[in-house]
Protein backbone atom coordinates (compact mmCIF):
# COMPACT_ATOMS: atom_id res chain seq x y z
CA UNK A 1 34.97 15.28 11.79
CA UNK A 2 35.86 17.16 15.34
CA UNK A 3 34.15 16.01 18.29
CA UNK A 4 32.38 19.22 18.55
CA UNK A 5 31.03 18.88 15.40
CA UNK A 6 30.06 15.25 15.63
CA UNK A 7 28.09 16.04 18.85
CA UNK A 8 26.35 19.29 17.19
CA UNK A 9 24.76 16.63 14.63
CA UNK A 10 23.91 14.29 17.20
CA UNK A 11 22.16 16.47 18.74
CA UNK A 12 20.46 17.65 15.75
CA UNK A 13 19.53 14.39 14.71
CA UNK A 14 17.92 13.42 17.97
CA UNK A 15 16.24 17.11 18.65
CA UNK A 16 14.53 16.23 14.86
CA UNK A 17 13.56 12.34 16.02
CA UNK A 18 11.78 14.19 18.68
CA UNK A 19 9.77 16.62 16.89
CA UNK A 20 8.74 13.80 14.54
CA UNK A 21 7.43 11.52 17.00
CA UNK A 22 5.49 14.39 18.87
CA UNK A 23 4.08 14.97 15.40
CA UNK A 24 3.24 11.55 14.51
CA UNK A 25 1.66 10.99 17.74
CA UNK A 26 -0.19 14.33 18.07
CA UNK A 27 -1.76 13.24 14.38
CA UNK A 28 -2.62 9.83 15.35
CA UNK A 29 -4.28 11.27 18.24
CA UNK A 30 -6.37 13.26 16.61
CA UNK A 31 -7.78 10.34 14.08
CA UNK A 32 -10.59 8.10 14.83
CA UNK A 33 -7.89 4.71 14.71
CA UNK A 34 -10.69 2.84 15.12
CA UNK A 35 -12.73 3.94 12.34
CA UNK A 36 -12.90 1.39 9.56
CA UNK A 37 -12.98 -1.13 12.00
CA UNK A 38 -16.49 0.09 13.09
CA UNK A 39 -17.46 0.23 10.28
CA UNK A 40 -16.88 -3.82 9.10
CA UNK A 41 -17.61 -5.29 13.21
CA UNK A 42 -21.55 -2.83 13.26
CA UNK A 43 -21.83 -2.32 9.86
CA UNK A 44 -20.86 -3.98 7.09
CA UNK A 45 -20.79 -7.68 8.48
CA UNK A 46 -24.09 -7.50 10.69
CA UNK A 47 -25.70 -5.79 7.37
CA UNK A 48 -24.51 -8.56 5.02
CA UNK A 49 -25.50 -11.55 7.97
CA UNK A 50 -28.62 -10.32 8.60
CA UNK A 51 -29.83 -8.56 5.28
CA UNK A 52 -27.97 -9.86 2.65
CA UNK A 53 -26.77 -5.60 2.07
CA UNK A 54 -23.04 -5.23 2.94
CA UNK A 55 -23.26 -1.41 3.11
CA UNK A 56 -21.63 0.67 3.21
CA UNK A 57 -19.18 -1.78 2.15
CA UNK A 58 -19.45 -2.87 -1.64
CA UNK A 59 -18.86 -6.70 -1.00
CA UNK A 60 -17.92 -8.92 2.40
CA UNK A 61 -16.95 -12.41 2.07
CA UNK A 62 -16.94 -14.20 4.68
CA UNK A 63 -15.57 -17.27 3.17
CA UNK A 64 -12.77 -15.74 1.52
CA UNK A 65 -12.43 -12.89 5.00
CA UNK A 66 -12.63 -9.55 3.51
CA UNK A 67 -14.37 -6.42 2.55
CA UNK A 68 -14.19 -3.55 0.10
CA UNK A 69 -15.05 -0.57 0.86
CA UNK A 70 -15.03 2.76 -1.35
CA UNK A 71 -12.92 4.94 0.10
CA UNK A 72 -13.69 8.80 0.47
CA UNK A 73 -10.50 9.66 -0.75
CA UNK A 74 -10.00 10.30 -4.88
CA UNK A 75 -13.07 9.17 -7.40
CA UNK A 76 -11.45 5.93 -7.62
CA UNK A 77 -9.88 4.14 -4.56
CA UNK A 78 -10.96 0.87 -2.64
CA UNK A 79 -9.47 -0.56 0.43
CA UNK A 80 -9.91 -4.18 1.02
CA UNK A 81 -9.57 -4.94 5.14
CA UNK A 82 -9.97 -8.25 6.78
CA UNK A 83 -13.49 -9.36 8.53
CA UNK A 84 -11.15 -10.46 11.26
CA UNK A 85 -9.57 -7.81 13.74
CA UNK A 86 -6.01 -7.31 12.25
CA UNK A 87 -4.58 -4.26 13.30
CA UNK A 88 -1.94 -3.77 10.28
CA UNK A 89 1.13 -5.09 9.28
CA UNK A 90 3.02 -5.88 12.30
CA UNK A 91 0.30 -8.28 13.17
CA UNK A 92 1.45 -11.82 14.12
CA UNK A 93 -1.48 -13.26 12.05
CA UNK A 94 0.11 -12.21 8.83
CA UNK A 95 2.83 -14.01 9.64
CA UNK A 96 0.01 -17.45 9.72
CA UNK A 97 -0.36 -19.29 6.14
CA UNK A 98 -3.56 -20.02 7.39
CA UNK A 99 -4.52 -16.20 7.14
CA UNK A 100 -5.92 -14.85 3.69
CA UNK A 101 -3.75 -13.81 1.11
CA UNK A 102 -4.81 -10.22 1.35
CA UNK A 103 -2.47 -8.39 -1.36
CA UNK A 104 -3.67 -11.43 -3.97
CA UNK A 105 -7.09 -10.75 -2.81
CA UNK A 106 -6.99 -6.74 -3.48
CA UNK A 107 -5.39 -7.38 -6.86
CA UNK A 108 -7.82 -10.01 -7.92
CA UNK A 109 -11.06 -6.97 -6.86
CA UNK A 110 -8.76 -4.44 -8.97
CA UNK A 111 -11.83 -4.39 -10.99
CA UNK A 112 -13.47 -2.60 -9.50
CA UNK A 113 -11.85 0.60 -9.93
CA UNK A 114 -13.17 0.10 -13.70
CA UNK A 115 -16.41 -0.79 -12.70
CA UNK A 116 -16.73 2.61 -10.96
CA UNK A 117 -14.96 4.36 -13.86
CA UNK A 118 -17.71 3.07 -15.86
CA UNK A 119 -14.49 2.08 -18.88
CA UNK A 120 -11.56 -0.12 -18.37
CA UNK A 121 -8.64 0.80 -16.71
CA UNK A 122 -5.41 -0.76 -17.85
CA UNK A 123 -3.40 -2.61 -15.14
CA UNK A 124 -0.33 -0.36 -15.91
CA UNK A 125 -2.24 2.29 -14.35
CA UNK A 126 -3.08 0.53 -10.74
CA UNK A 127 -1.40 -0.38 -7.84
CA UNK A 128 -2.13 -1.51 -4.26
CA UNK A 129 -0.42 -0.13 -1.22
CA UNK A 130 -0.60 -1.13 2.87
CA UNK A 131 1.15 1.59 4.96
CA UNK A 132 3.31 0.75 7.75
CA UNK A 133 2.71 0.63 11.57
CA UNK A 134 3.96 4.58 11.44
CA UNK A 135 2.47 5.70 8.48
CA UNK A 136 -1.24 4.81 8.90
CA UNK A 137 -4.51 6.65 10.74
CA UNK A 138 -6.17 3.98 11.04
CA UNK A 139 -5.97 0.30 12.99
CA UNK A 140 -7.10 -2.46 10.81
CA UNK A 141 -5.33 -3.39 8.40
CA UNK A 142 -6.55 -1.53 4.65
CA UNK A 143 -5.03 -2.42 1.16
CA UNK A 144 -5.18 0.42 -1.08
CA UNK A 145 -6.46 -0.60 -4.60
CA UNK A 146 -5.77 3.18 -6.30
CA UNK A 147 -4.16 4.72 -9.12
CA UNK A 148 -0.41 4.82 -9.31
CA UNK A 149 1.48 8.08 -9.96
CA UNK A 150 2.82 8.91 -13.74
CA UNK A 151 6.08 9.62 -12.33
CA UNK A 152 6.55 5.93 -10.37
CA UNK A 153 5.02 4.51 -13.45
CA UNK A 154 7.51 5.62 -16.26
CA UNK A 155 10.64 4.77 -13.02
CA UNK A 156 9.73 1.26 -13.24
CA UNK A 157 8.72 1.08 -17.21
CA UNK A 158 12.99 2.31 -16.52
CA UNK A 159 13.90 -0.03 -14.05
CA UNK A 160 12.07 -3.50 -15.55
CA UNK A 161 14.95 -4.90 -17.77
CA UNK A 162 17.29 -5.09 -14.35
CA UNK A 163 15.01 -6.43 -11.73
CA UNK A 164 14.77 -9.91 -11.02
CA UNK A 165 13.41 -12.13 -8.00
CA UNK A 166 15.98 -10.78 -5.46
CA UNK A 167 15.56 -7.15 -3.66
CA UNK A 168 17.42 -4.41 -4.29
CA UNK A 169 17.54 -0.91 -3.81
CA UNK A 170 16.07 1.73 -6.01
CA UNK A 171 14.92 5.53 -5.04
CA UNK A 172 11.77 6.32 -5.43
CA UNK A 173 10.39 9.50 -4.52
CA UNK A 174 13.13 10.52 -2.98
CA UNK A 175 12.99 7.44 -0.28
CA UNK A 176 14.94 4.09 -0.65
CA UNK A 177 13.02 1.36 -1.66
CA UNK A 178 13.26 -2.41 -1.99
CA UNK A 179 11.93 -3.50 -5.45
CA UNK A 180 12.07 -7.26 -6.54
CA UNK A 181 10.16 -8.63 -9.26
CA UNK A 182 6.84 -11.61 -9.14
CA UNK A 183 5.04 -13.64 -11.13
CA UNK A 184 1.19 -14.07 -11.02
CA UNK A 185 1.11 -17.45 -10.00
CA UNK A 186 4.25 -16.41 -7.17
CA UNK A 187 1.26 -13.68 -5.68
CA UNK A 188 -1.47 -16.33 -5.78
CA UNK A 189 0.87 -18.87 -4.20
CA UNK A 190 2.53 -17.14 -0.78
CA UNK A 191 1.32 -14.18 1.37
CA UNK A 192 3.27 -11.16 -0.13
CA UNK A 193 3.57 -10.49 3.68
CA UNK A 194 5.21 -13.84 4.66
CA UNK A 195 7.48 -12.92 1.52
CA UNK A 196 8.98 -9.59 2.66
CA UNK A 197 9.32 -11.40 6.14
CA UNK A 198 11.36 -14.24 4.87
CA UNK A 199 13.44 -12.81 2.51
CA UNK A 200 14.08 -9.63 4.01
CA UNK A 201 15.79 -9.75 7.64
CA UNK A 202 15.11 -6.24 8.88
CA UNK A 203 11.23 -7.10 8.42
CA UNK A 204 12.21 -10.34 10.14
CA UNK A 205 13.26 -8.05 12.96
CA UNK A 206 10.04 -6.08 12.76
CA UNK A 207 7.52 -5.90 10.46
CA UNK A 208 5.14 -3.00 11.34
CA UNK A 209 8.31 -0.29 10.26
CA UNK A 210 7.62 -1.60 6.68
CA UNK A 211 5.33 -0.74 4.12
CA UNK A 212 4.40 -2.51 0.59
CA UNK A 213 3.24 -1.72 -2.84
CA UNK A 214 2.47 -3.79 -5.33
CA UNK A 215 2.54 -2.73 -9.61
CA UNK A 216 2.65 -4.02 -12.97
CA UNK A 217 5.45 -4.07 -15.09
CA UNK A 218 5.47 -3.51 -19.28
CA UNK A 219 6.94 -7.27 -19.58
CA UNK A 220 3.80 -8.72 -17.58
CA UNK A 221 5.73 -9.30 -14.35
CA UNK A 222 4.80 -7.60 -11.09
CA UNK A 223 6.59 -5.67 -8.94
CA UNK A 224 6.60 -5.88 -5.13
CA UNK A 225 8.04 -2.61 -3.37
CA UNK A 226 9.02 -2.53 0.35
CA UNK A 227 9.49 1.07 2.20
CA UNK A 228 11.14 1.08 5.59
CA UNK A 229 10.74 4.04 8.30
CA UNK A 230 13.53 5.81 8.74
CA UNK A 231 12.91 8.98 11.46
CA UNK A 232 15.90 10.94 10.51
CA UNK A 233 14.93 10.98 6.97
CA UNK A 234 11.25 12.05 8.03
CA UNK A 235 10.57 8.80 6.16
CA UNK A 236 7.06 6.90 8.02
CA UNK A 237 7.10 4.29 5.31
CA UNK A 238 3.98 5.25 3.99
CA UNK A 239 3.65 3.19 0.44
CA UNK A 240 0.64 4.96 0.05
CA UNK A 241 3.22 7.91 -1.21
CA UNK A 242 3.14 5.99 -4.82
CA UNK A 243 -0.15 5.96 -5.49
CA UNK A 244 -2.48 9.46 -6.88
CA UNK A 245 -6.20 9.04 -5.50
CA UNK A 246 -7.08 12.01 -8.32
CA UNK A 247 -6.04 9.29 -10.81
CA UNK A 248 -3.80 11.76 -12.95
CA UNK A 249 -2.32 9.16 -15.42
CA UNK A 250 -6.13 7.90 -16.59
CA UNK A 251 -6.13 11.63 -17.51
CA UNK A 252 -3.03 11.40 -19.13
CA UNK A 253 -3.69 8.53 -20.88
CA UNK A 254 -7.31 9.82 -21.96
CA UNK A 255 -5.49 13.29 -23.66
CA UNK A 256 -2.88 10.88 -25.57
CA UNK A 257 -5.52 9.06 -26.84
CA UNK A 258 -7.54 11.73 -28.40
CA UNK A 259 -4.55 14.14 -29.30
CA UNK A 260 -5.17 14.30 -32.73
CA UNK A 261 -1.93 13.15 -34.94
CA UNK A 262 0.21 15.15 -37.16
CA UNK A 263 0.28 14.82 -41.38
């Protein structure tokens, strides 16, 4: 490539780094960051201490340090946030195995997606997600217990026979992804967070560009996905980007149910 030519794209790439940041922090602006924290420190905490009624929140524990909370997004979707002030995933205290085990926490209160459903909801159908440092509105750190897309679902039903316990690289959505496989008993055991940290160096480097996602997969295993922000590929590492608050694939599954069958 000329010099001319390499210089034209650098300057391309860095005029489009730009206009991304100025968009990212003109939206953050814009957002209450602060939000859900209000809501557990005056509302949810104090109303469970004092009155035994965690509302608007559907359950704190204190012993255990979190809260759900129904989220106004889709008919279905929970968050579950620490009691503590964590701001998201680039927070030190993650990196503490004294700290909850927040992802193994949201997957265990998966339930209550069906409770609100009012029917059972197969696990194939659920996921959790936690945005990174540059793909989030808010500043405590939310799981998101919600619905995962049709589409991701039937890439890893394709992808299940090669992945094992080490990352590697798979597209999803049109971003890169890291994708290794986990037992139960591996989620229960170690912080997914202290996971991606140890085994992946970037993260090592700097935690809050990632962002994680955790699914079933048809052979019982999970699946633990790691996104990383990448500016020139207007990529914020947003895991959330997996999941379908409208809950399409319970509709799905609903209309293959009752199709009626051919003679």
């Amino acid at each position: 490539m000329s010099s001319p030519a390499r210089a034209v794209k650098i300057v391309t790439a860095v005029i489009a780094f730009l206009l991304i940041a100025l968009a990212f922090a003109a939206w953050r602006f814009h957002h209450n960051g602060n939000a859900l924290w209000q809501i557990i420190s005056q509302q949810c905490v104090p109303g469970q201490q004092q009155k035994n009624n965690p509302s608007p929140c559907q359950r704190v524990d204190m012993a255990q340090g979190y809260v759900t909370l129904k989220d106004r997004n889709g008919p279905l979707q929970y968050l579950l946030m620490p009691v503590a002030r964590i701001s998201g995933i680039e927070s030190a205290a993650l990196s503490n195995p004294a700290t909850p085990n927040f992802f193994a926490l949201a997957w265990q209160q998966r339930g209550l997606l069906s409770q609100r459903r009012g029917a059972p909801i197969n696990d194939n159908a659920l996921s959790l997600t936690i945005n990174s440092e540059y793909g989030r509105t808010q500043n405590q750190l939310h799981i998101h217990i919600s619905c995962l897309r049709p589409d991701v679902r039937q890439q890893l039903d394709r992808l299940t026979p090669a992945l094992n316990a080490r990352w590697q690289p798979v597209t999803l959505n049109q971003h890169r992804w890291l994708v290794r496989s986990l037992t139960s008993a591996e989620l229960e055991q170690q912080s997914s967070f202290i996971r991606l940290m140890q085994e992946v160096p970037q993260a090592q480097q700097e935690m809050g560009r990632f962002g994680l996602a955790l699914a079933t997969l048809p052979d019982g295993r999970l699946a633990l996905l790691a996104i990383e922000r990448d500016w020139l590929r207007m990529n914020r590492a947003s895991a959330e980007e997996l999941q379908d608050h409208r809950c399409t694939i319970l509709q799905k599954k609903r209309a293959t149910v009752m199709s009626p069958v051919d003679d």
